[in-house]
PDB file of N, CA and C in Angstrom:
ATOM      1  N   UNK A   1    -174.538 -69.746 -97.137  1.00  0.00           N
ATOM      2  CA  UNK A   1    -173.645 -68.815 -96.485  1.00  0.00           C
ATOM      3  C   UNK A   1    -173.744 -69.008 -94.971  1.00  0.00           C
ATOM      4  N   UNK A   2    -173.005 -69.156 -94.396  1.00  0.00           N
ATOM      5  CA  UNK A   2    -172.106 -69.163 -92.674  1.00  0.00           C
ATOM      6  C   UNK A   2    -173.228 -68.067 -92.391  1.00  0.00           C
ATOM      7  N   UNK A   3    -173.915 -68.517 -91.118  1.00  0.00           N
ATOM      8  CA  UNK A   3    -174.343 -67.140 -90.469  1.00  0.00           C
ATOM      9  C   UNK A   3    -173.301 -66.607 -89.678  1.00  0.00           C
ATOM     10  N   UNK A   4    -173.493 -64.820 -89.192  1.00  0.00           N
ATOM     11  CA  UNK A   4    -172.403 -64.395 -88.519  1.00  0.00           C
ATOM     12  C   UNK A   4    -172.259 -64.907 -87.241  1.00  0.00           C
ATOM     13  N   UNK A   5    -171.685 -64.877 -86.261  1.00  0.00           N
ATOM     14  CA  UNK A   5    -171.319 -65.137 -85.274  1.00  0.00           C
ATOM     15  C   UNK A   5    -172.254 -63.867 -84.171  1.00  0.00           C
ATOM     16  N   UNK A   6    -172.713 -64.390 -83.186  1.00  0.00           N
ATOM     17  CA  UNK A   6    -173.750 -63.393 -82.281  1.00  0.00           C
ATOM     18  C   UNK A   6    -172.849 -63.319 -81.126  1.00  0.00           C
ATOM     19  N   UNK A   7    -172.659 -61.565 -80.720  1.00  0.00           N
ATOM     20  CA  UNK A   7    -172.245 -61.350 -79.851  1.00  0.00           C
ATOM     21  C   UNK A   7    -173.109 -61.515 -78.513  1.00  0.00           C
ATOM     22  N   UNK A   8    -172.097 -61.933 -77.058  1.00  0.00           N
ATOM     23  CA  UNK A   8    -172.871 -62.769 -75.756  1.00  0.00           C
ATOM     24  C   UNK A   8    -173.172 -61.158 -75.299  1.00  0.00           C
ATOM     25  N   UNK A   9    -173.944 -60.858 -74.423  1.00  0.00           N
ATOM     26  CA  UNK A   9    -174.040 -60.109 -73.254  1.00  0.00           C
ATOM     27  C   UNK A   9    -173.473 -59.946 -72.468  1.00  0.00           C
ATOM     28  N   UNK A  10    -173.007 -59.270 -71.458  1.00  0.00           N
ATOM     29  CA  UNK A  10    -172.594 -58.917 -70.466  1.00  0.00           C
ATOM     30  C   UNK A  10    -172.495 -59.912 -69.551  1.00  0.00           C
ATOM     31  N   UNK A  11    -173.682 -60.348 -69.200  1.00  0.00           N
ATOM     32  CA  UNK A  11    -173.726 -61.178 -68.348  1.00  0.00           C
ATOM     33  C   UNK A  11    -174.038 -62.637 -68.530  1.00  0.00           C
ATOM     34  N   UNK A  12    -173.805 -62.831 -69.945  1.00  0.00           N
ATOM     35  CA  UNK A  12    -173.624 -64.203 -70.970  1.00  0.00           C
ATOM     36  C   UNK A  12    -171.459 -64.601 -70.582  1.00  0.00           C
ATOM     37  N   UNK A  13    -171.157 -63.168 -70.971  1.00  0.00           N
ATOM     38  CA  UNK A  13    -169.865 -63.038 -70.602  1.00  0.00           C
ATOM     39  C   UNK A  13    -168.920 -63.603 -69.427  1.00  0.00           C
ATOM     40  N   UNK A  14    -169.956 -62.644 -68.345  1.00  0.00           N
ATOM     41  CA  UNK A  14    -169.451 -62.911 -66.777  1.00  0.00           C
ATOM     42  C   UNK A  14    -169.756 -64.487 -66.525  1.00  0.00           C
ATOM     43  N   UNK A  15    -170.686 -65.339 -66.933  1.00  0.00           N
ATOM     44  CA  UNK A  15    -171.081 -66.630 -66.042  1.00  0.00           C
ATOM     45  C   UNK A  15    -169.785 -67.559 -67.104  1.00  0.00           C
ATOM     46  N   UNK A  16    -169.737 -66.963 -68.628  1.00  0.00           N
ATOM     47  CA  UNK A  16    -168.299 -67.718 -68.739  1.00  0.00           C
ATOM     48  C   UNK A  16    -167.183 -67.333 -68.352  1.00  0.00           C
ATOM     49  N   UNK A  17    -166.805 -66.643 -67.881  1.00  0.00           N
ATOM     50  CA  UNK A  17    -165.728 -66.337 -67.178  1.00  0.00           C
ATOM     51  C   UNK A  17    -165.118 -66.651 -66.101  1.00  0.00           C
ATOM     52  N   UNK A  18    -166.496 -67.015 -65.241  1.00  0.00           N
ATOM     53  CA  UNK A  18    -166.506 -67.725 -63.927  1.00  0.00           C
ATOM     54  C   UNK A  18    -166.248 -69.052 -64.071  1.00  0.00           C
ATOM     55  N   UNK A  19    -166.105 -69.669 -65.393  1.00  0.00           N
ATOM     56  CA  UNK A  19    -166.324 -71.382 -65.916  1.00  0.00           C
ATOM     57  C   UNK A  19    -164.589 -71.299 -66.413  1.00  0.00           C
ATOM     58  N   UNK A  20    -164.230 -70.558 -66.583  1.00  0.00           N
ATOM     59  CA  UNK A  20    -162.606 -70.310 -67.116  1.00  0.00           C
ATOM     60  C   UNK A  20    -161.757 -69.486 -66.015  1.00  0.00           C
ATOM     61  N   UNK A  21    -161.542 -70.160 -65.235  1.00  0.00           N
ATOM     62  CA  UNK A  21    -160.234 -69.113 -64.028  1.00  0.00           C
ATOM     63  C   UNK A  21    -159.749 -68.799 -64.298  1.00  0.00           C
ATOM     64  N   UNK A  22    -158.519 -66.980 -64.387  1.00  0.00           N
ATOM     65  CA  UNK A  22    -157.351 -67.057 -65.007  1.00  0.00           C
ATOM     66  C   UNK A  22    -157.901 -65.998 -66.048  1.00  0.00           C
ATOM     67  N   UNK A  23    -159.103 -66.278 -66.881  1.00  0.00           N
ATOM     68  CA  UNK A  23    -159.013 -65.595 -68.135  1.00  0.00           C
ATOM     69  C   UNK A  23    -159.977 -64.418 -67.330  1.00  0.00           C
ATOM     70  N   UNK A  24    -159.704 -62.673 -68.066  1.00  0.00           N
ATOM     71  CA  UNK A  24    -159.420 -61.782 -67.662  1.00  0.00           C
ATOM     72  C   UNK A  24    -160.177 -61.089 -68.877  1.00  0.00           C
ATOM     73  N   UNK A  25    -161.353 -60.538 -68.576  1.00  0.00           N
ATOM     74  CA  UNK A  25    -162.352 -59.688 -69.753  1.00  0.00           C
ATOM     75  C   UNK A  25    -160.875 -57.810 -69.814  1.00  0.00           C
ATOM     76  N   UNK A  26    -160.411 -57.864 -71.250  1.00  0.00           N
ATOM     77  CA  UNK A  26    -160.321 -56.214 -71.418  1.00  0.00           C
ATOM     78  C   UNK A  26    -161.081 -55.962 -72.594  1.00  0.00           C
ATOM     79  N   UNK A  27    -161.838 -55.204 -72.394  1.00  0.00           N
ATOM     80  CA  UNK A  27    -163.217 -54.506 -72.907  1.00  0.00           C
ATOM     81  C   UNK A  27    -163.786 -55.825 -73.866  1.00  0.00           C
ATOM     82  N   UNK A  28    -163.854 -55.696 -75.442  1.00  0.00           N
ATOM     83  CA  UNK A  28    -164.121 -57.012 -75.988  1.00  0.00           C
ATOM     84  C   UNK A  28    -163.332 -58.229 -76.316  1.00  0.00           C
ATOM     85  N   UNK A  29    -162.238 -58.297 -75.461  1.00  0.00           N
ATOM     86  CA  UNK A  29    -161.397 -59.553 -75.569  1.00  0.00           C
ATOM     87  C   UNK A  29    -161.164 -59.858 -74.068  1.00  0.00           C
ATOM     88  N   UNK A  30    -160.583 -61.332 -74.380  1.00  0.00           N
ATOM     89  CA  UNK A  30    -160.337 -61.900 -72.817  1.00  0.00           C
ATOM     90  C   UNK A  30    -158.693 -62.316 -73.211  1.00  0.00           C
ATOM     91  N   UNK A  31    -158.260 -62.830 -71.981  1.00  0.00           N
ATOM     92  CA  UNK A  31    -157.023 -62.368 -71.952  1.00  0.00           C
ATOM     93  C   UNK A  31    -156.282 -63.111 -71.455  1.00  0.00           C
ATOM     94  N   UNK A  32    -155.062 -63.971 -71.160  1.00  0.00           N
ATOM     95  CA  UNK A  32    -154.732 -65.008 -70.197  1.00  0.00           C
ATOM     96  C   UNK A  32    -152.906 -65.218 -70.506  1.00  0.00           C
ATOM     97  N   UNK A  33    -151.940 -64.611 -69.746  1.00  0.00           N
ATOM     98  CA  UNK A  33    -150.656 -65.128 -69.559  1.00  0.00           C
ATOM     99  C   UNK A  33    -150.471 -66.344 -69.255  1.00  0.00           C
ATOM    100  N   UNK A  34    -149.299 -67.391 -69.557  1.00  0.00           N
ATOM    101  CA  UNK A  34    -149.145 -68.046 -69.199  1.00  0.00           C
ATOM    102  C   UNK A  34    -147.090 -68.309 -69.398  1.00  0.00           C
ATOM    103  N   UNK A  35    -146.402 -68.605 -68.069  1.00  0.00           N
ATOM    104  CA  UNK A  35    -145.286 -68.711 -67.756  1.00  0.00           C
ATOM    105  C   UNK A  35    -144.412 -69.717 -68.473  1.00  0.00           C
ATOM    106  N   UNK A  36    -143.297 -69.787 -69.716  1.00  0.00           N
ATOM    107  CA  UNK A  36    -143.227 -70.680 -70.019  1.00  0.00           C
ATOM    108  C   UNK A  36    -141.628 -70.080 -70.813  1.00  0.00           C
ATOM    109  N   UNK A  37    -140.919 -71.340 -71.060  1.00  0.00           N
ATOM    110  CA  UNK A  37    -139.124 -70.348 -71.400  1.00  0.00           C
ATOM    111  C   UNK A  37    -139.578 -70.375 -73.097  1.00  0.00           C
ATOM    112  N   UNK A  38    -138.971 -69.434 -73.303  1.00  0.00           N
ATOM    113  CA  UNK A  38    -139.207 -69.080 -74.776  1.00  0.00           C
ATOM    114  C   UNK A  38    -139.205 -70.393 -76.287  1.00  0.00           C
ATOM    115  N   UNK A  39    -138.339 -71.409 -75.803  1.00  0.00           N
ATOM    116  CA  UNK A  39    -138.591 -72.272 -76.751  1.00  0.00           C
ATOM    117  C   UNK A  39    -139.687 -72.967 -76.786  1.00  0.00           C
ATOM    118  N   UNK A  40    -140.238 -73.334 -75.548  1.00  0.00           N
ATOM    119  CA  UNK A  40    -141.448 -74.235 -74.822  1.00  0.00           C
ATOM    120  C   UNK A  40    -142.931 -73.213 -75.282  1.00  0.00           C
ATOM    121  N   UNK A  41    -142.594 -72.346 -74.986  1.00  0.00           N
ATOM    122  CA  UNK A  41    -144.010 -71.730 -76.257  1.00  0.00           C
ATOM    123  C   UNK A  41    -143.619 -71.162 -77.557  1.00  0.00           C
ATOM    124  N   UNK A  42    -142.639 -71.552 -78.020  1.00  0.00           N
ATOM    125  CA  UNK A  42    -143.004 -71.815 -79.078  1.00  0.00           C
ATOM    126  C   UNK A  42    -143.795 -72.904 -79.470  1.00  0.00           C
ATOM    127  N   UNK A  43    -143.234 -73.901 -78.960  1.00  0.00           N
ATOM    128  CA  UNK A  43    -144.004 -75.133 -79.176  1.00  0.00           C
ATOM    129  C   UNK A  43    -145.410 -74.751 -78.566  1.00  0.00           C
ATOM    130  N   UNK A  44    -145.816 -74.398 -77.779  1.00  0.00           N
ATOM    131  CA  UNK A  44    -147.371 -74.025 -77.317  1.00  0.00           C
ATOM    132  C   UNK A  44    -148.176 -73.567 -78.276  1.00  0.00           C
ATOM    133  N   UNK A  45    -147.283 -72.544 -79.168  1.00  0.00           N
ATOM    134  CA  UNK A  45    -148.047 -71.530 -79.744  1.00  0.00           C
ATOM    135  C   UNK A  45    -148.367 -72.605 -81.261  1.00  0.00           C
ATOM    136  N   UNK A  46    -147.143 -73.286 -81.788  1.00  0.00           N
ATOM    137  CA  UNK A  46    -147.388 -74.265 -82.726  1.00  0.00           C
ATOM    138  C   UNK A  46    -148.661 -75.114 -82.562  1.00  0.00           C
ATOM    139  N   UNK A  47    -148.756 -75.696 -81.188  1.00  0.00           N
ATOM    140  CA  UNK A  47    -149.736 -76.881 -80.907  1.00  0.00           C
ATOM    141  C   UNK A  47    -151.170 -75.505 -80.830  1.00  0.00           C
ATOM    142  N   UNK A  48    -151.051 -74.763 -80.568  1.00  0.00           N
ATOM    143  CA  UNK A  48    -152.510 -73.661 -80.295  1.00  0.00           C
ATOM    144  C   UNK A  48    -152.886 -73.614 -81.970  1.00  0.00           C
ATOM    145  N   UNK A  49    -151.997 -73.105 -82.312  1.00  0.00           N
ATOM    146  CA  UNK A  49    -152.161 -72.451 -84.105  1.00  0.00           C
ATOM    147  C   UNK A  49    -153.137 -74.065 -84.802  1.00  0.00           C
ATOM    148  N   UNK A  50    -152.243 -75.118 -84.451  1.00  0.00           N
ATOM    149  CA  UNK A  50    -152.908 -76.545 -85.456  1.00  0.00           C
ATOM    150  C   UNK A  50    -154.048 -76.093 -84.916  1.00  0.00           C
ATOM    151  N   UNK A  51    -154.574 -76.482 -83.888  1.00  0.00           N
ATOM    152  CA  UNK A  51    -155.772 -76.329 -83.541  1.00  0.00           C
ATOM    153  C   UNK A  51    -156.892 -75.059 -83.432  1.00  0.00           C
ATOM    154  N   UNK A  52    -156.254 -73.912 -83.873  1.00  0.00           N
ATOM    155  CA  UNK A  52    -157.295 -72.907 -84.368  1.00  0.00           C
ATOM    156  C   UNK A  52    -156.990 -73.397 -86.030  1.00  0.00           C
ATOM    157  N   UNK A  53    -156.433 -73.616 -86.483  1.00  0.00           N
ATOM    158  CA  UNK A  53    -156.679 -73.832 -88.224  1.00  0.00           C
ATOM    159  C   UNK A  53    -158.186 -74.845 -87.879  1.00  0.00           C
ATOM    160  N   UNK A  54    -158.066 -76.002 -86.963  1.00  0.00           N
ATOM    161  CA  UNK A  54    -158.874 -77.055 -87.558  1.00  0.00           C
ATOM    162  C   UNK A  54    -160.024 -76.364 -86.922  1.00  0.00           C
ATOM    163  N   UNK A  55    -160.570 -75.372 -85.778  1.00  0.00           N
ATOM    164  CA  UNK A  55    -161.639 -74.599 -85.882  1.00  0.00           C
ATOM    165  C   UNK A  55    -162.092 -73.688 -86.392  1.00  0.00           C
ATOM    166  N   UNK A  56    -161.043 -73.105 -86.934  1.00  0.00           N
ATOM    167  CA  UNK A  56    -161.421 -71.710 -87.605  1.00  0.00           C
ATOM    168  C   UNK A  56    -161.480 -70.637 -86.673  1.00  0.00           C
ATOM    169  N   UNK A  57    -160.901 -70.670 -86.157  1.00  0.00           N
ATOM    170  CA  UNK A  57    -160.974 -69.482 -84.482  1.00  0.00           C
ATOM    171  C   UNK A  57    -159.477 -69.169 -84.647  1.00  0.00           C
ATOM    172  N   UNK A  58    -158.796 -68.048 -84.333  1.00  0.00           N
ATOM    173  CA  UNK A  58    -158.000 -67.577 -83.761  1.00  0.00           C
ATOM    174  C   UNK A  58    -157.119 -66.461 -83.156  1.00  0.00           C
ATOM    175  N   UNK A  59    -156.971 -66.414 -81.775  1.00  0.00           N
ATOM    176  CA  UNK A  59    -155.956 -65.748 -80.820  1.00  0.00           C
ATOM    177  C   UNK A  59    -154.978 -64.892 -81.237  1.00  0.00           C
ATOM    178  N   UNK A  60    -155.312 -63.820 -80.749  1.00  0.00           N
ATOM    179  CA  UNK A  60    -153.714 -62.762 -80.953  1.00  0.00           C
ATOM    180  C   UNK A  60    -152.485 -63.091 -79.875  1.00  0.00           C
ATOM    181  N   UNK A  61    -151.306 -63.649 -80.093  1.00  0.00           N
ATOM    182  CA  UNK A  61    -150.776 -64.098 -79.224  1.00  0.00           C
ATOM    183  C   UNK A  61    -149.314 -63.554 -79.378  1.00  0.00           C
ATOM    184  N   UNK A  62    -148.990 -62.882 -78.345  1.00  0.00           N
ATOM    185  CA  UNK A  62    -147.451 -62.303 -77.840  1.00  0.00           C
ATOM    186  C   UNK A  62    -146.810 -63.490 -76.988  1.00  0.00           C
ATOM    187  N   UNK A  63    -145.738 -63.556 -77.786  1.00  0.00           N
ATOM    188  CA  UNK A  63    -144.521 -64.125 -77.284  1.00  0.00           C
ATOM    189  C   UNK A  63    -143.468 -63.684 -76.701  1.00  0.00           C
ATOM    190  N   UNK A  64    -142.824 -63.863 -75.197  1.00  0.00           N
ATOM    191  CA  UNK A  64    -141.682 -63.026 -74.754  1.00  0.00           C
ATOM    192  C   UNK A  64    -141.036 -64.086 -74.140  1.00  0.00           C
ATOM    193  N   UNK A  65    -139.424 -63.456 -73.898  1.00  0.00           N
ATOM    194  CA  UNK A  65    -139.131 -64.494 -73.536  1.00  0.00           C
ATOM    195  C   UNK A  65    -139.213 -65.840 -72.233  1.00  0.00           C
ATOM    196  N   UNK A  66    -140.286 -65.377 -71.347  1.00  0.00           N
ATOM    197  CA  UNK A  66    -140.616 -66.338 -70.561  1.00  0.00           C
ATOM    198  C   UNK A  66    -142.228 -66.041 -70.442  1.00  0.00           C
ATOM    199  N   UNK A  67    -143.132 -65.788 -70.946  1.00  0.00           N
ATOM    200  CA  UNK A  67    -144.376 -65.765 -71.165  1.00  0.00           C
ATOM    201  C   UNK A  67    -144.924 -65.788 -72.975  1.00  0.00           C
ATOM    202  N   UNK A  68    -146.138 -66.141 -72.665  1.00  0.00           N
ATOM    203  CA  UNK A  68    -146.850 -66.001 -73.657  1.00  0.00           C
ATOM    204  C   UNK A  68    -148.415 -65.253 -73.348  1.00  0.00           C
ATOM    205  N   UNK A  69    -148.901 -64.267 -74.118  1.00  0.00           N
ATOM    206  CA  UNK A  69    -150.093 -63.720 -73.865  1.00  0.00           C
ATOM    207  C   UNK A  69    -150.926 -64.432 -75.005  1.00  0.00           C
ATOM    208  N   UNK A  70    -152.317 -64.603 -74.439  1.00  0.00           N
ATOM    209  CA  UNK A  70    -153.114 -64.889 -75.479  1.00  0.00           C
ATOM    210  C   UNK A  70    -154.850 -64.220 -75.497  1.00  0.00           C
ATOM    211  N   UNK A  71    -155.389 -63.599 -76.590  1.00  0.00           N
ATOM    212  CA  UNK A  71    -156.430 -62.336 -76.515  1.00  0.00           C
ATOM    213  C   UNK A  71    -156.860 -62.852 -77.292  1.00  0.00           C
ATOM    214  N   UNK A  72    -158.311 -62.797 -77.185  1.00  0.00           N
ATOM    215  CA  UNK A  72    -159.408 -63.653 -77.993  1.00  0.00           C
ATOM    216  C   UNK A  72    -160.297 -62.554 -77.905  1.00  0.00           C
ATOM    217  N   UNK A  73    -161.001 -63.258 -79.437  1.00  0.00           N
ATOM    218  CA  UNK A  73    -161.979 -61.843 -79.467  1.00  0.00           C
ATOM    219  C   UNK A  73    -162.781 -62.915 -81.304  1.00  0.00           C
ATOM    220  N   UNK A  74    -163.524 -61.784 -81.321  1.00  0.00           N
ATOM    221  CA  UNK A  74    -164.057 -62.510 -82.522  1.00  0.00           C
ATOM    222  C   UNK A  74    -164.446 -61.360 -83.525  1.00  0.00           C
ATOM    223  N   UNK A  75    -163.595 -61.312 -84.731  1.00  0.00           N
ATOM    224  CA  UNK A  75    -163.243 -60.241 -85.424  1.00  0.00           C
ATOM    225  C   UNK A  75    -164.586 -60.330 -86.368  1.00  0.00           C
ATOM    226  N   UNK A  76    -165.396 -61.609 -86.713  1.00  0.00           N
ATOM    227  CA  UNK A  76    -166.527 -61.697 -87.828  1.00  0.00           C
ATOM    228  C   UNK A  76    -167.306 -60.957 -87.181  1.00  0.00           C
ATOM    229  N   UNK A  77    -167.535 -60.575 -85.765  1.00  0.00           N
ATOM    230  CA  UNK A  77    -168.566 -59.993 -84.937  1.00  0.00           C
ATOM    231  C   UNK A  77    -168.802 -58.937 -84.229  1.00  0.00           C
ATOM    232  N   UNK A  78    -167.766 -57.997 -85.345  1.00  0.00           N
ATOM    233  CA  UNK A  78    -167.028 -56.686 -85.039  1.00  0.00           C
ATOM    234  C   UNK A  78    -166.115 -56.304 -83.703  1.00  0.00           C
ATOM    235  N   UNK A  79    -165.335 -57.219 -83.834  1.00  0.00           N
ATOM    236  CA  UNK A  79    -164.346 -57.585 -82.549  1.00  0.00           C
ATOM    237  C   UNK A  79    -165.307 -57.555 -81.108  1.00  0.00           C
ATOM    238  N   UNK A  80    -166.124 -58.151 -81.557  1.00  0.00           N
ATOM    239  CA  UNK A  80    -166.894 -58.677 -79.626  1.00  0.00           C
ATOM    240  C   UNK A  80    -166.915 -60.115 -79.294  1.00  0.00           C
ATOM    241  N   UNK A  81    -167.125 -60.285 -78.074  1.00  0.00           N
ATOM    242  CA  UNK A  81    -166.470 -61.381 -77.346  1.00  0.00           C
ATOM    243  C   UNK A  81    -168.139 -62.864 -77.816  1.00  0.00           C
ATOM    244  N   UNK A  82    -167.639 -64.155 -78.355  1.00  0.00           N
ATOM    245  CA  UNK A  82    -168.646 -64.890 -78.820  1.00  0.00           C
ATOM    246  C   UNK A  82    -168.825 -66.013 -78.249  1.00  0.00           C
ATOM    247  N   UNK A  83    -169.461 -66.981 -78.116  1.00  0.00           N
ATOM    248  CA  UNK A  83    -168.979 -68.705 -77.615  1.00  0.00           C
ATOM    249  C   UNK A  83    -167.646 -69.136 -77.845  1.00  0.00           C
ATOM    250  N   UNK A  84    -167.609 -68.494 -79.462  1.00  0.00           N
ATOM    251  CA  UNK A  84    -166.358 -68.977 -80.059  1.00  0.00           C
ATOM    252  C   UNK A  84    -164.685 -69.171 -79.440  1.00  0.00           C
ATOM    253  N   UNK A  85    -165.286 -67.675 -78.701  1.00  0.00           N
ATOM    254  CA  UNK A  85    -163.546 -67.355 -77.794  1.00  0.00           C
ATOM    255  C   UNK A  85    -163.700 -67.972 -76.711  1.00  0.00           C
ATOM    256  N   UNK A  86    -164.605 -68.371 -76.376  1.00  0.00           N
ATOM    257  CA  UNK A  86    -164.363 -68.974 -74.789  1.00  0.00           C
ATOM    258  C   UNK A  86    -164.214 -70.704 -75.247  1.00  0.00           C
ATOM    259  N   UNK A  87    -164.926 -71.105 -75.941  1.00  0.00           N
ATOM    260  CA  UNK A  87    -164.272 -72.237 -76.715  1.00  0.00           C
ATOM    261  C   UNK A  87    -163.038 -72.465 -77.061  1.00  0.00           C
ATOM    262  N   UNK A  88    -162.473 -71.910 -77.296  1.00  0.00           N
ATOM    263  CA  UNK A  88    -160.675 -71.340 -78.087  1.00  0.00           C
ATOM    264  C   UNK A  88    -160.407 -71.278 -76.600  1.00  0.00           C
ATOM    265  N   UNK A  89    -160.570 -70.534 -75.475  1.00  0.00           N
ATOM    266  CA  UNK A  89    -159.848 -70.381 -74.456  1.00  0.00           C
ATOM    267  C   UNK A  89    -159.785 -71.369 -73.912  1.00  0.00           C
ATOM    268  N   UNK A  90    -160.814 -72.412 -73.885  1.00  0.00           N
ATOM    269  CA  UNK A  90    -160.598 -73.101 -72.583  1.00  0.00           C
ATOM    270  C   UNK A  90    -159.664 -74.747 -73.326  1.00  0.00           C
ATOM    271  N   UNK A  91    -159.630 -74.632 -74.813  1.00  0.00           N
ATOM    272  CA  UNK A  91    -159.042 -75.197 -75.578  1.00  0.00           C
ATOM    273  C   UNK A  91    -157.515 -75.056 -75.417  1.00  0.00           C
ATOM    274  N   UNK A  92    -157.084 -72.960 -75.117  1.00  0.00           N
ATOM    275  CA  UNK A  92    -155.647 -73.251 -74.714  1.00  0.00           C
ATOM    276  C   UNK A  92    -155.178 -73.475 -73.298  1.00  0.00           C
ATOM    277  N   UNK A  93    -156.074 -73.516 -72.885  1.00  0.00           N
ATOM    278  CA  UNK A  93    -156.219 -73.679 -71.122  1.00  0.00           C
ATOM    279  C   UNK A  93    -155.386 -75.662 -71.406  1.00  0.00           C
ATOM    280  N   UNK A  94    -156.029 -76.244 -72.070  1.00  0.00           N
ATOM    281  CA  UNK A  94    -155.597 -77.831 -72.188  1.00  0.00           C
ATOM    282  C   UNK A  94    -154.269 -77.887 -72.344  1.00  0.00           C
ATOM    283  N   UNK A  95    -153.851 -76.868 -73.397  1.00  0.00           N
ATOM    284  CA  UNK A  95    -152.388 -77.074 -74.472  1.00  0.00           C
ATOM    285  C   UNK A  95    -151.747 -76.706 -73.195  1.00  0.00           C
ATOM    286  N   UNK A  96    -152.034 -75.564 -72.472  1.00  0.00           N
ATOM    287  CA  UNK A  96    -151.228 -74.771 -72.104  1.00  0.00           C
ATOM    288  C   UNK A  96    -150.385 -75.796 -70.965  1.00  0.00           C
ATOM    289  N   UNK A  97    -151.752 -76.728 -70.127  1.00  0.00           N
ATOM    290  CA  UNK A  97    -151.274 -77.645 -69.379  1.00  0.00           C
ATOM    291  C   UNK A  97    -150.478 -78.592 -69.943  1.00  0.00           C
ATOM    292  N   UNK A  98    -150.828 -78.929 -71.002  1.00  0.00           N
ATOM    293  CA  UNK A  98    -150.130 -80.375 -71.451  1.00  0.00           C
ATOM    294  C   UNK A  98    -148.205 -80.070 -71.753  1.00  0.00           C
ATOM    295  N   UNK A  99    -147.985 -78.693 -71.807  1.00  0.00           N
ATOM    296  CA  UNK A  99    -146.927 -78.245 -72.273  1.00  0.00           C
ATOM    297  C   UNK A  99    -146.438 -77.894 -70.750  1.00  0.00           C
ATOM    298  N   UNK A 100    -146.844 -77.780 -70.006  1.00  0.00           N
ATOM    299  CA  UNK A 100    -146.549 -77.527 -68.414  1.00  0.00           C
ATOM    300  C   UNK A 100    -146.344 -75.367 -68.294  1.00  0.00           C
ATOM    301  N   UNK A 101    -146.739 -75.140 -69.168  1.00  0.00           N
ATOM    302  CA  UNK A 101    -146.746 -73.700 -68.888  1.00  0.00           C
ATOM    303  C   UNK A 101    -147.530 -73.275 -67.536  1.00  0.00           C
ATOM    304  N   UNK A 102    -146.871 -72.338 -66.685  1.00  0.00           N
ATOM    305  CA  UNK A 102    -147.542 -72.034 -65.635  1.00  0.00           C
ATOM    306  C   UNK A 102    -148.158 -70.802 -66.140  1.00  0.00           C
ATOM    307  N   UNK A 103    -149.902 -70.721 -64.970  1.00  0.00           N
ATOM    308  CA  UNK A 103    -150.700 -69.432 -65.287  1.00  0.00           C
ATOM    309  C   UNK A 103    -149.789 -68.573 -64.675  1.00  0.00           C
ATOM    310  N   UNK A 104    -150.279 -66.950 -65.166  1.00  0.00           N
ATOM    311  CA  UNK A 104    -149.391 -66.264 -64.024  1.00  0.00           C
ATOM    312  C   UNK A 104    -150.752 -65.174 -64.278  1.00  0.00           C
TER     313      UNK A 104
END
């Protein structure tokens, strides 16, 4: 059996946060807009999704029509913030570039 996933500290939290610009602690999730016209994340959100299937991680993500939000959190670990999400974040931090979405 999978051990659970261990929630970081506070200040396990803050020194990744400082390693990810942009992404934005609300209470146990982090948080990150990014500027992009509604068809173009779709495709973002397609290329994000393959790649949380092949980790097993994934993002609550709002779509509008010229942004996309994306909130990470780690639900096995009673929704608190893990390696896992900052892994996943800095994973859509790549997509997000490769698709030319701007941060906002």
């Amino acid at each position: 059996m999978a051990e659970a996933p261990v929630p970081l500290s506070d200040t396990e939290i803050e020194e990744r946060l400082r390693e990810l610009p942009g992404w934005t602690r609300s209470g146990n999730e982090i948080t990150r807009s990014f500027g992009i016209r509604y068809h173009g994340g779709v495709a973002m959100i397609v290329h994000v999704a393959d790649v949380e299937r092949l980790i097993g991680h994934h993002a609550d993500i709002d779509l509008r029509w010229s942004m996309v939000r994306f909130g990470i959190t780690t639900h096995d670990a009673g929704h608190k913030l893990t390696k896992a999400d900052f892994d996943l974040a800095q994973r859509i931090d790549t997509i997000a570039a490769a698709h030319e979405a701007k941060p906002l």
